[in-house]
Protein backbone atom coordinates (compact mmCIF):
# COMPACT_ATOMS: atom_id res chain seq x y z
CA UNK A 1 0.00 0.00 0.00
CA UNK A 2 1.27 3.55 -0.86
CA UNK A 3 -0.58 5.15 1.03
CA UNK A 4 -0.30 9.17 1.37
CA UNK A 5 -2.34 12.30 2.56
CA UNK A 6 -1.46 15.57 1.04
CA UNK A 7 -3.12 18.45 3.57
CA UNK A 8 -3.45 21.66 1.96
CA UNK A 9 -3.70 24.58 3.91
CA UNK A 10 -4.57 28.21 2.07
CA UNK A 11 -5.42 31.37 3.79
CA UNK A 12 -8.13 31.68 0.99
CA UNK A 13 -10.17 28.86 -0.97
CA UNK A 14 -6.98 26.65 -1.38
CA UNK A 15 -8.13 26.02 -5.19
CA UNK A 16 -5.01 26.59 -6.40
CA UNK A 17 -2.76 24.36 -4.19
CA UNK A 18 -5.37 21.66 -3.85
CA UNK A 19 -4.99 21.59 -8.32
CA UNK A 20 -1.40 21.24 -7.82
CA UNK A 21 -1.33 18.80 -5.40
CA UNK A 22 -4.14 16.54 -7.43
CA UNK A 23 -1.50 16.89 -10.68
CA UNK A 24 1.22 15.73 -8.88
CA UNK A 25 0.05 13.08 -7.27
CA UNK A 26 -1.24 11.30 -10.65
CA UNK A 27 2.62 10.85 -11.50
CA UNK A 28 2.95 8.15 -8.82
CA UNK A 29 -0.47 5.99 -9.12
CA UNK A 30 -0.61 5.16 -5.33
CA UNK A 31 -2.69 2.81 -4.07
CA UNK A 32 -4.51 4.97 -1.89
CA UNK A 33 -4.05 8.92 -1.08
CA UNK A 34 -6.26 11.63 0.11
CA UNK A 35 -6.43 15.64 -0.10
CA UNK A 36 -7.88 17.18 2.33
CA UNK A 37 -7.92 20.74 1.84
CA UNK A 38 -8.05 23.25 4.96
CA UNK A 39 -9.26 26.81 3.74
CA UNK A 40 -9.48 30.09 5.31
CA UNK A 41 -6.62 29.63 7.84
CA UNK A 42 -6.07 32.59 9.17
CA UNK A 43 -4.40 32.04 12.61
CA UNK A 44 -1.24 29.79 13.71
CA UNK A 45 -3.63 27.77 15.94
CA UNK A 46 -5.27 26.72 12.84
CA UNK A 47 -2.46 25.96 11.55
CA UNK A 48 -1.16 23.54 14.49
CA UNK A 49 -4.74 21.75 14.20
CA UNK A 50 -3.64 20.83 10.80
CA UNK A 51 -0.39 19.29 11.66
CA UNK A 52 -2.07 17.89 14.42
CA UNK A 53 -3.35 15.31 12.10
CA UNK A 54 -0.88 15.64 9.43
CA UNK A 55 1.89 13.97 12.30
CA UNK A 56 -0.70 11.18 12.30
CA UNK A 57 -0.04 9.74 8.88
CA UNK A 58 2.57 9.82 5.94
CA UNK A 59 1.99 13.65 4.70
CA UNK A 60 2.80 16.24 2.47
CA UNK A 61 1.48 19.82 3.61
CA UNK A 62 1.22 22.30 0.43
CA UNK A 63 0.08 25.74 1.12
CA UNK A 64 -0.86 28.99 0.10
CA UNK A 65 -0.50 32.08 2.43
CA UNK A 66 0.51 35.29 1.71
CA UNK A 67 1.65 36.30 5.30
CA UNK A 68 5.41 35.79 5.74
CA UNK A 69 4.97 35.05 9.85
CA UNK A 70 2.10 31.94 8.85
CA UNK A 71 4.21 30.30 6.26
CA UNK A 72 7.25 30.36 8.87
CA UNK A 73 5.33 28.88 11.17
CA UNK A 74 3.70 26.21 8.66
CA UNK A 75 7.83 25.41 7.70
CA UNK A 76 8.60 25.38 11.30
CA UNK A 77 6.37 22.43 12.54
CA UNK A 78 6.94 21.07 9.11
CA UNK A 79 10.99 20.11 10.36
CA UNK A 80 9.52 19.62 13.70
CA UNK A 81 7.06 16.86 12.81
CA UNK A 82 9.16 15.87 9.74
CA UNK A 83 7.10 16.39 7.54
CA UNK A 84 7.01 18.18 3.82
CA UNK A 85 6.29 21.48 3.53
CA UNK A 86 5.86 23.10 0.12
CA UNK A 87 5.14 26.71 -0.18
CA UNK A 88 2.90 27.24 -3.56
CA UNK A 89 3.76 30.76 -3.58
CA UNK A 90 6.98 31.58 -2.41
CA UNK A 91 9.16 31.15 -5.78
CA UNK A 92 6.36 33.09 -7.58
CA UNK A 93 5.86 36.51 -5.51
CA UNK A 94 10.17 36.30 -4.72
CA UNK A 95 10.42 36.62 -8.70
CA UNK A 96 7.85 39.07 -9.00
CA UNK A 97 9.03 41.32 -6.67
CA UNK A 98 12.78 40.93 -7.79
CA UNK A 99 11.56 42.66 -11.28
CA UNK A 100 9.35 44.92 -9.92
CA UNK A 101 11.41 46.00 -7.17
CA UNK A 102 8.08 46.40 -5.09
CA UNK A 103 7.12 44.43 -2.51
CA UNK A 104 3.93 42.28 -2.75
CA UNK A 105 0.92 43.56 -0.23
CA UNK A 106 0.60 40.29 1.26
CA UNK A 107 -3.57 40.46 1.64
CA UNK A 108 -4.92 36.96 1.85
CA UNK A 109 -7.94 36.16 -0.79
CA UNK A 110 -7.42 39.30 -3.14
CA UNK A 111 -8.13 36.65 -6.31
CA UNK A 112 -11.47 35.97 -5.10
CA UNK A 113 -12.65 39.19 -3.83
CA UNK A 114 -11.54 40.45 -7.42
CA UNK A 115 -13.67 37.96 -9.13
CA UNK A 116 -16.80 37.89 -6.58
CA UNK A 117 -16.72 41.58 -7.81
CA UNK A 118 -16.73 40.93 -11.36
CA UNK A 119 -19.52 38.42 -11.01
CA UNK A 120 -21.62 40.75 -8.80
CA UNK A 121 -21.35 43.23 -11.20
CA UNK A 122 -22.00 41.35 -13.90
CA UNK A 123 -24.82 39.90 -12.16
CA UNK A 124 -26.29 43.68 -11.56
CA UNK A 125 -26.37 44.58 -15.30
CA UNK A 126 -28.36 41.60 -16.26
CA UNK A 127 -30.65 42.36 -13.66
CA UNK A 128 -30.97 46.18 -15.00
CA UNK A 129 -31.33 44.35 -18.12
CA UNK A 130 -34.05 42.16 -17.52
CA UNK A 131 -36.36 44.54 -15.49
CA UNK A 132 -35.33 47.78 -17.74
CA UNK A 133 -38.73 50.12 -18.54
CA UNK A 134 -41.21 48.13 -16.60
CA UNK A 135 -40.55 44.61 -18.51
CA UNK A 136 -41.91 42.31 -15.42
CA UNK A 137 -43.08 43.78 -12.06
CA UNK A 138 -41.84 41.37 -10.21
CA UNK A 139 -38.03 42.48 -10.28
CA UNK A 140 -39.52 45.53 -7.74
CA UNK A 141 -39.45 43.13 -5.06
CA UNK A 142 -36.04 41.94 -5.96
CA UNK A 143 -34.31 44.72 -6.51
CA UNK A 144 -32.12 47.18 -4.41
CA UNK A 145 -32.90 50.30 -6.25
CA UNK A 146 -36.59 51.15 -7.69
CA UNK A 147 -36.47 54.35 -10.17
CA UNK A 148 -39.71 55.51 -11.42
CA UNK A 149 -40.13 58.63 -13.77
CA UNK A 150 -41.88 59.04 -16.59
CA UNK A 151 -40.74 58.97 -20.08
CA UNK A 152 -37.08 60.81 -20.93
CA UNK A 153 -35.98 61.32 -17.28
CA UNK A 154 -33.12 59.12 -17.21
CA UNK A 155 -34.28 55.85 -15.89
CA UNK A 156 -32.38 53.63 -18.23
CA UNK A 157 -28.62 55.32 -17.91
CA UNK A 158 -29.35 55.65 -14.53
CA UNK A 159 -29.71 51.97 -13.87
CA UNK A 160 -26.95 50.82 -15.49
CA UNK A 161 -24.81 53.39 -13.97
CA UNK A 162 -25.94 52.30 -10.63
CA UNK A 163 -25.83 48.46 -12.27
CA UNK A 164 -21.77 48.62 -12.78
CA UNK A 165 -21.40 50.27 -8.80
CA UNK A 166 -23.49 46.48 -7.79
CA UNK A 167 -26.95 47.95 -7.51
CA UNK A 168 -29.93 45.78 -8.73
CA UNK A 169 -31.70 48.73 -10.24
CA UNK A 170 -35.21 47.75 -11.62
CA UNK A 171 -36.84 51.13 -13.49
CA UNK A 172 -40.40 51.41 -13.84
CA UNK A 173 -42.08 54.11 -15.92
CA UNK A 174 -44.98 55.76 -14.97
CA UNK A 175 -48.01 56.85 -17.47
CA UNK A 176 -51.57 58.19 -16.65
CA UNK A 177 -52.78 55.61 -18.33
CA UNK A 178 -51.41 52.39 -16.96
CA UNK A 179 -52.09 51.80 -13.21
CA UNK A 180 -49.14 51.68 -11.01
CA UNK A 181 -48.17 48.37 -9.94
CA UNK A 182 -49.01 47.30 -6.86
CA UNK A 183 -45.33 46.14 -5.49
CA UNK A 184 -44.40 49.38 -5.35
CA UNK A 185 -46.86 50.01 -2.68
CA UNK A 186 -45.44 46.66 -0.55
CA UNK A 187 -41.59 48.20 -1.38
CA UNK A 188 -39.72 50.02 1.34
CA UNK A 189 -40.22 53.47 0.29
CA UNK A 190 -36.38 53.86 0.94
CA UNK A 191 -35.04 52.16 -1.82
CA UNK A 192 -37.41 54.05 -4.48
CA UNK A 193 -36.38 57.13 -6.25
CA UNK A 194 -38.56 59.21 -7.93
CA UNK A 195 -37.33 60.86 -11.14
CA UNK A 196 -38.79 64.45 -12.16
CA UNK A 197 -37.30 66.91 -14.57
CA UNK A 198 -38.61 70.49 -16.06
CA UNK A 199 -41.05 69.76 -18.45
CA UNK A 200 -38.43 72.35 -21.14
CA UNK A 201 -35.97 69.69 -20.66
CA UNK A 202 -38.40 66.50 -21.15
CA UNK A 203 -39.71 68.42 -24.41
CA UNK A 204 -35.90 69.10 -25.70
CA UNK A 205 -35.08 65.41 -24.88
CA UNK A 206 -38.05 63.91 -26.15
CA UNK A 207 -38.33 66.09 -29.83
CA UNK A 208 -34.24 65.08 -29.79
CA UNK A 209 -35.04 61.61 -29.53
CA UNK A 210 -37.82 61.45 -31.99
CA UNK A 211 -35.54 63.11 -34.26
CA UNK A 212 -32.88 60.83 -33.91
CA UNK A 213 -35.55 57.70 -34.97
CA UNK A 214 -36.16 59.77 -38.19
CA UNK A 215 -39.48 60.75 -36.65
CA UNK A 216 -40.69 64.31 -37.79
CA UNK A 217 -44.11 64.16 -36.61
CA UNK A 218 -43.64 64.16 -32.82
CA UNK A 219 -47.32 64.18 -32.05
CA UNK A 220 -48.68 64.26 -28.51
CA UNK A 221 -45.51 62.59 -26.99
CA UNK A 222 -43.60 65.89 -26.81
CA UNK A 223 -46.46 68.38 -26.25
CA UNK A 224 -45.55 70.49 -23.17
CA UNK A 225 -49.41 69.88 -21.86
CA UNK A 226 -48.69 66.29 -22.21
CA UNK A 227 -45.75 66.42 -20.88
CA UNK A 228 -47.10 68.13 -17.70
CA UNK A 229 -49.95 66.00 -17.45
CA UNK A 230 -47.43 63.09 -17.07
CA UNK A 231 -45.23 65.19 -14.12
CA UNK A 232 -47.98 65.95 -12.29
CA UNK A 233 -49.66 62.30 -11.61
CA UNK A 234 -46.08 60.80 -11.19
CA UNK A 235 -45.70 63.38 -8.57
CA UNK A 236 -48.66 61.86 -7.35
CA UNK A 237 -47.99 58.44 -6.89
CA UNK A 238 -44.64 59.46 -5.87
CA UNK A 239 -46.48 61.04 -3.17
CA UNK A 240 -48.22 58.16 -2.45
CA UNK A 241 -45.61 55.78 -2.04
CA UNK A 242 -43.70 58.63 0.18
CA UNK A 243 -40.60 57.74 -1.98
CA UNK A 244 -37.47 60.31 -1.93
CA UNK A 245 -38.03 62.42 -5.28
CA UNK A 246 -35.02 63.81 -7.17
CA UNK A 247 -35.31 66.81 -9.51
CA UNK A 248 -32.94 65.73 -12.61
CA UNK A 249 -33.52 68.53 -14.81
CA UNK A 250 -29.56 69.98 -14.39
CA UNK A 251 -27.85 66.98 -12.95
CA UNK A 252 -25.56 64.63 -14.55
CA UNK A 253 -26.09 60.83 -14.38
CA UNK A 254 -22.68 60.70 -11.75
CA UNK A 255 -24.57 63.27 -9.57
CA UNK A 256 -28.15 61.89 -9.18
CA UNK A 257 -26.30 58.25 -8.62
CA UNK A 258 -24.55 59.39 -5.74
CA UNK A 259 -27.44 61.02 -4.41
CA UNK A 260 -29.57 57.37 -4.66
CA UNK A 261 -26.01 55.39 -3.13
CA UNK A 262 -25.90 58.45 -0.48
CA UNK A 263 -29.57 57.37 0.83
CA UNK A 264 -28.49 54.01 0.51
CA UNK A 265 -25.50 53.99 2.92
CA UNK A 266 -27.42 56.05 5.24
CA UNK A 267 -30.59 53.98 6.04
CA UNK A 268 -28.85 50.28 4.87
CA UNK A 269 -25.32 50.94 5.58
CA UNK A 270 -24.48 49.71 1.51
CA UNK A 271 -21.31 50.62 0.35
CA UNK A 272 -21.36 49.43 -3.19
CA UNK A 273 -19.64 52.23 -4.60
């Protein structure tokens, strides 16, 4: 029996140690071998619990740590125990560093928090996506961030703005004609942002826009008595709902975000941005 138990010991996932150690071990075909994998070890007496058991039974300890005083330790009980030590890292940051002539920060599960943050974001935009103009209700309840406004006040660029800080931005326009759904009622008022604008700049915006579909003929949709008809019952349910309501007649897309993420961090304590 060649029996063997490689114990890998990271002060993040240990994905990248417990890979290496699985590689290696194929080169030798033993009978029987195990890899147990100890993440998040972020204190020596963690690390003496491993070689605890490590002592027990022919080992190899591989590990991943970025702090100098916890892989001294980890090659200290390594010789004491007599037992293999390989440091994953080591060679790599030591050349790094040589080149760079900088020393490496040493901050245990940067890799992770780096993607987590991609994937969150990522995450965000699909969701602005997907619930974008009113498409389905029901992404009111899920959402961090409710903007309602009528038509031309800056919904869309606003929720993707707030989509790439991490916010889960469903937008929901607002018409005299269409009743207001009822989630936004059940919503906490806190995390809904009303949208309102002059209705000179919704007229400039909306003619602009017509323009730029090769539409002439406006029609109704940029009237100014339309337009005001519009303002005054979203003020209205705005009203109702108690929501904070932002003027965003002169305000860039940057400003009225951190207003919203502002309100955020105060009430919820969210610090996306």
């Amino acid at each position: 029996m060649n029996d063997i138990t490689i114990f890998v010991i990271s002060d993040s996932i240990g994905e990248t140690a417990g890979k290496i150690a699985r590689s290696c071990i194929k080169q030798f075909s033993p009978d029987a071998y195990e890899i147990k994998r100890f993440p998040y070890v972020d204190s020596k007496d963690k690390i003496f619990n491993v070689f605890e058991k490590a002592k027990l039974v022919p080992s190899v300890v591989i590990f991943t740590t970025v702090l100098e005083e916890h892989a001294q330790y980890i090659e200290s009980l390594g010789k004491k125990y007599n037992i293999p030590t390989v440091n994953v890292m080591s060679k790599v940051l030591d050349s790094i560093e040589s080149v760079l002539h900088q020393a490496p920060i040493r901050e245990a599960g940067l890799i992770r928090r780096l993607d987590q943050e991609y994937f969150d974001k990522v995450s965000a935009i699909e969701f602005a996506v997907k619930y974008d103009d009113g498409k389905d209700p029901r992404g009111i309840i899920l959402a961090d961030v409710v903007l309602l406004g009528i038509s031309r006040t800056s919904k869309t660029p606003l929720s993707m703005y707030l989509a790439n800080k991490n916010y889960k931005v469903a937008n929901v326009p607002l018409l005299p004609e269409i009743e207001p759904s009822e989630f936004l009622f059940e919503k906490d008022k806190r995390r809904i942002f009303g949208l309102i604008a002059s209705d000179r700049k919704i007229n400039e915006i909306r003619i602009e826009r017509m323009r730029s579909l090769g539409i002439e003929d406006i029609g109704n949709y940029a009237c100014t008595d339309r337009i005001n008809e519009e303002l005054l019952y979203s003020k209205e349910i705005m009203g109702k709902i108690g929501c904070q309501v932002i003027d965003v007649t002169n305000k860039a897309i940057e400003e009225t975000a951190s207003i919203i993420i502002d309100s955020l961090n105060r009430d919820f304590g969210e610090m996306n941005d």
